[in-house]
Protein backbone atom coordinates (compact mmCIF):
# COMPACT_ATOMS: atom_id res chain seq x y z
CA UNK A 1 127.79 90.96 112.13
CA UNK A 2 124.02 90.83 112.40
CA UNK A 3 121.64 93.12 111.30
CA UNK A 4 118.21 93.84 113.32
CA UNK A 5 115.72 93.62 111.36
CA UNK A 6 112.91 96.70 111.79
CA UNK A 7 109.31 96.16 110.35
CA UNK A 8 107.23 99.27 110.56
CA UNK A 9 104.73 99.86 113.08
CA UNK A 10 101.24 99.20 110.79
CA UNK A 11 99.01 102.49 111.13
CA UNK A 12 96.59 102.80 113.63
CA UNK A 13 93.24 100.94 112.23
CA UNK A 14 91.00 103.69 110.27
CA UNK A 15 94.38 105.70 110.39
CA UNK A 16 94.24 106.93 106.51
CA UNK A 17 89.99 106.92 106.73
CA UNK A 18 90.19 109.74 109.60
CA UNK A 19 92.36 111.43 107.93
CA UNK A 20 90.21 111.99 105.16
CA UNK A 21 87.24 112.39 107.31
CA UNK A 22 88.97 115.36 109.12
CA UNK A 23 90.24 117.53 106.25
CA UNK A 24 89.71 120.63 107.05
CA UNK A 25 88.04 121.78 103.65
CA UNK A 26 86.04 120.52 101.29
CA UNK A 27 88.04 120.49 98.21
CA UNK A 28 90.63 119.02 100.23
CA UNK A 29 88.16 115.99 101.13
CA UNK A 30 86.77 115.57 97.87
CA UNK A 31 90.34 115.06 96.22
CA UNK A 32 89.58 111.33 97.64
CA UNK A 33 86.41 110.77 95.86
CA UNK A 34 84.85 109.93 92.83
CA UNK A 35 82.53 112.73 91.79
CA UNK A 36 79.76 110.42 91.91
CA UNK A 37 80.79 108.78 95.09
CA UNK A 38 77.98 106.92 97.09
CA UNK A 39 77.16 106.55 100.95
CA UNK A 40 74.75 104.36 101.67
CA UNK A 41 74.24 103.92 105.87
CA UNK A 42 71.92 102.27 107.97
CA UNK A 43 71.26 105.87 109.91
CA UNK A 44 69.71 107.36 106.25
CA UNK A 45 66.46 106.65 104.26
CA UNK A 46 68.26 106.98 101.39
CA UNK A 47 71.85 107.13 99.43
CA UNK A 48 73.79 110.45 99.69
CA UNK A 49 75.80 110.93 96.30
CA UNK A 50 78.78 112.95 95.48
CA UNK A 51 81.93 114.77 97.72
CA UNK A 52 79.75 117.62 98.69
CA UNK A 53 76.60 115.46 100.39
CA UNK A 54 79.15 112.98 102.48
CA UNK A 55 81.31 116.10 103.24
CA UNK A 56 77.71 117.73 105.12
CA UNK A 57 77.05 113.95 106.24
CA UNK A 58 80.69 113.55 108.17
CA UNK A 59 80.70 117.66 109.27
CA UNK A 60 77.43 116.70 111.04
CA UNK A 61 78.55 113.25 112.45
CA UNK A 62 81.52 114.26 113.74
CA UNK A 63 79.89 116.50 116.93
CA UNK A 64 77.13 113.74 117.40
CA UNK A 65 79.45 111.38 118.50
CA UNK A 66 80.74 111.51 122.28
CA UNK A 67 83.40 109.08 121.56
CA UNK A 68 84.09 107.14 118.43
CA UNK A 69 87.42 104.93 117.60
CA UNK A 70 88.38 102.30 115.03
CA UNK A 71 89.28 98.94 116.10
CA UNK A 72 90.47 96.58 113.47
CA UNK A 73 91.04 97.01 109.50
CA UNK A 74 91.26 95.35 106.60
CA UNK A 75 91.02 95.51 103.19
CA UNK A 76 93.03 95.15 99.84
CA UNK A 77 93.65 98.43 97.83
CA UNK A 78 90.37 97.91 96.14
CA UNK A 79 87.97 97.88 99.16
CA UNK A 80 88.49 98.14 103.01
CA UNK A 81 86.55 97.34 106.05
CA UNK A 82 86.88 99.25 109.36
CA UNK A 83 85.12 98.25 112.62
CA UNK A 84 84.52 100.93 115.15
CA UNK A 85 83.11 101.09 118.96
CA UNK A 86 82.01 104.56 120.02
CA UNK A 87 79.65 106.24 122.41
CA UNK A 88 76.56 108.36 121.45
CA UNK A 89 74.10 110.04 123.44
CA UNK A 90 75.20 108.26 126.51
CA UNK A 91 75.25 104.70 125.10
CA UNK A 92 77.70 102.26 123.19
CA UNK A 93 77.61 101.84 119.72
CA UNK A 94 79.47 100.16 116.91
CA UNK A 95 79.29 99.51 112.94
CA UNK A 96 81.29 98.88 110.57
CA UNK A 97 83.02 101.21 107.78
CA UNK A 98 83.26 99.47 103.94
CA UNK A 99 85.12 101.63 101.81
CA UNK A 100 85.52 100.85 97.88
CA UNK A 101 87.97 102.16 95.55
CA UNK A 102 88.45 102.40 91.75
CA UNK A 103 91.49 101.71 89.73
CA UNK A 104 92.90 105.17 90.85
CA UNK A 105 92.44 104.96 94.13
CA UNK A 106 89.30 107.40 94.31
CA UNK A 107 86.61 106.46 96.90
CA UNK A 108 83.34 105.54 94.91
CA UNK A 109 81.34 103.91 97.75
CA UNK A 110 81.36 104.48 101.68
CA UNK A 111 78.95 101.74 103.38
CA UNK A 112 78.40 102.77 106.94
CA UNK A 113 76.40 100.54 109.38
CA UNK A 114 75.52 101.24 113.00
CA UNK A 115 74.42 98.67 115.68
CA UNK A 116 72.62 98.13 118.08
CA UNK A 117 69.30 99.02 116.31
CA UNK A 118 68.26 101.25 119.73
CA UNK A 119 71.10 103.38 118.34
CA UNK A 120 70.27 103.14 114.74
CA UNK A 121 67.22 104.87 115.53
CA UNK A 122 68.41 107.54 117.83
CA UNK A 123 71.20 108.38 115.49
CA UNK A 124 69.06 108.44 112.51
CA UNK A 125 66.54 111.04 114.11
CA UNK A 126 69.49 113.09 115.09
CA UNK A 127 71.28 112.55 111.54
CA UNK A 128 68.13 113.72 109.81
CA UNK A 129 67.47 116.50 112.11
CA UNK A 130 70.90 118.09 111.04
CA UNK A 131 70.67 117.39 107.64
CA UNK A 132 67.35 119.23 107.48
């Protein structure tokens, strides 16, 4: 008598990522971070550091976007990369997501690059607008 054999379905790609980035509070996000966790994007003039900063950074981003989805993933447990395609203000855009991790699994570093450099611009006035 055979058995079948079942692999699992891998998660979607940016699965565990959006899940962070929608928690619905902010000491529920920061439980994934470092307390001196750094974002460093392409859309900012400079670095935003610790849970509270990237938890205003991804509140904000979230509306600006009029579509946004992940497309491909990987990584090791130590640092993962995420490609993404979205839509904002009316035109594509895309980047890539690196996230790094220390020995415990907190996130100490969120690299976060947009493309084309049209939209790099647009979204970095809008980003910095909301920001104050």
């Amino acid at each position: 008598m055979s058995e079948a054999i079942q692999t699992e379905q891998p998660p979607y790609p940016g699965e565990a990522w959006t899940e962070i980035v929608r928690r619905p509070t902010l000491e529920e996000f920061s439980r994934a971070f470092a307390s001196d966790v750094v974002l460093e994007a392409s859309v900012l003039s400079r670095p935003i550091v610790g849970p509270i900063g990237l938890w205003g950074f991804f509140q904000a981003t979230r509306a600006m976007y009029d579509r946004i989805g992940f497309t491909d993933e990987i990584g090791t447990k130590a640092r993962m990369c995420l490609e993404w395609e979205g839509v904002f203000a009316g035109k594509p855009v895309a980047g890539v997501t690196i996230i790094a991790r220390d020995d415990r699994g907190a996130i100490t570093s969120v690299r976060l690059h947009h493309r084309p450099f049209d939209q790099v611009v647009a979204f970095a006035e809008t980003i910095s607008r909301h920001l104050g």
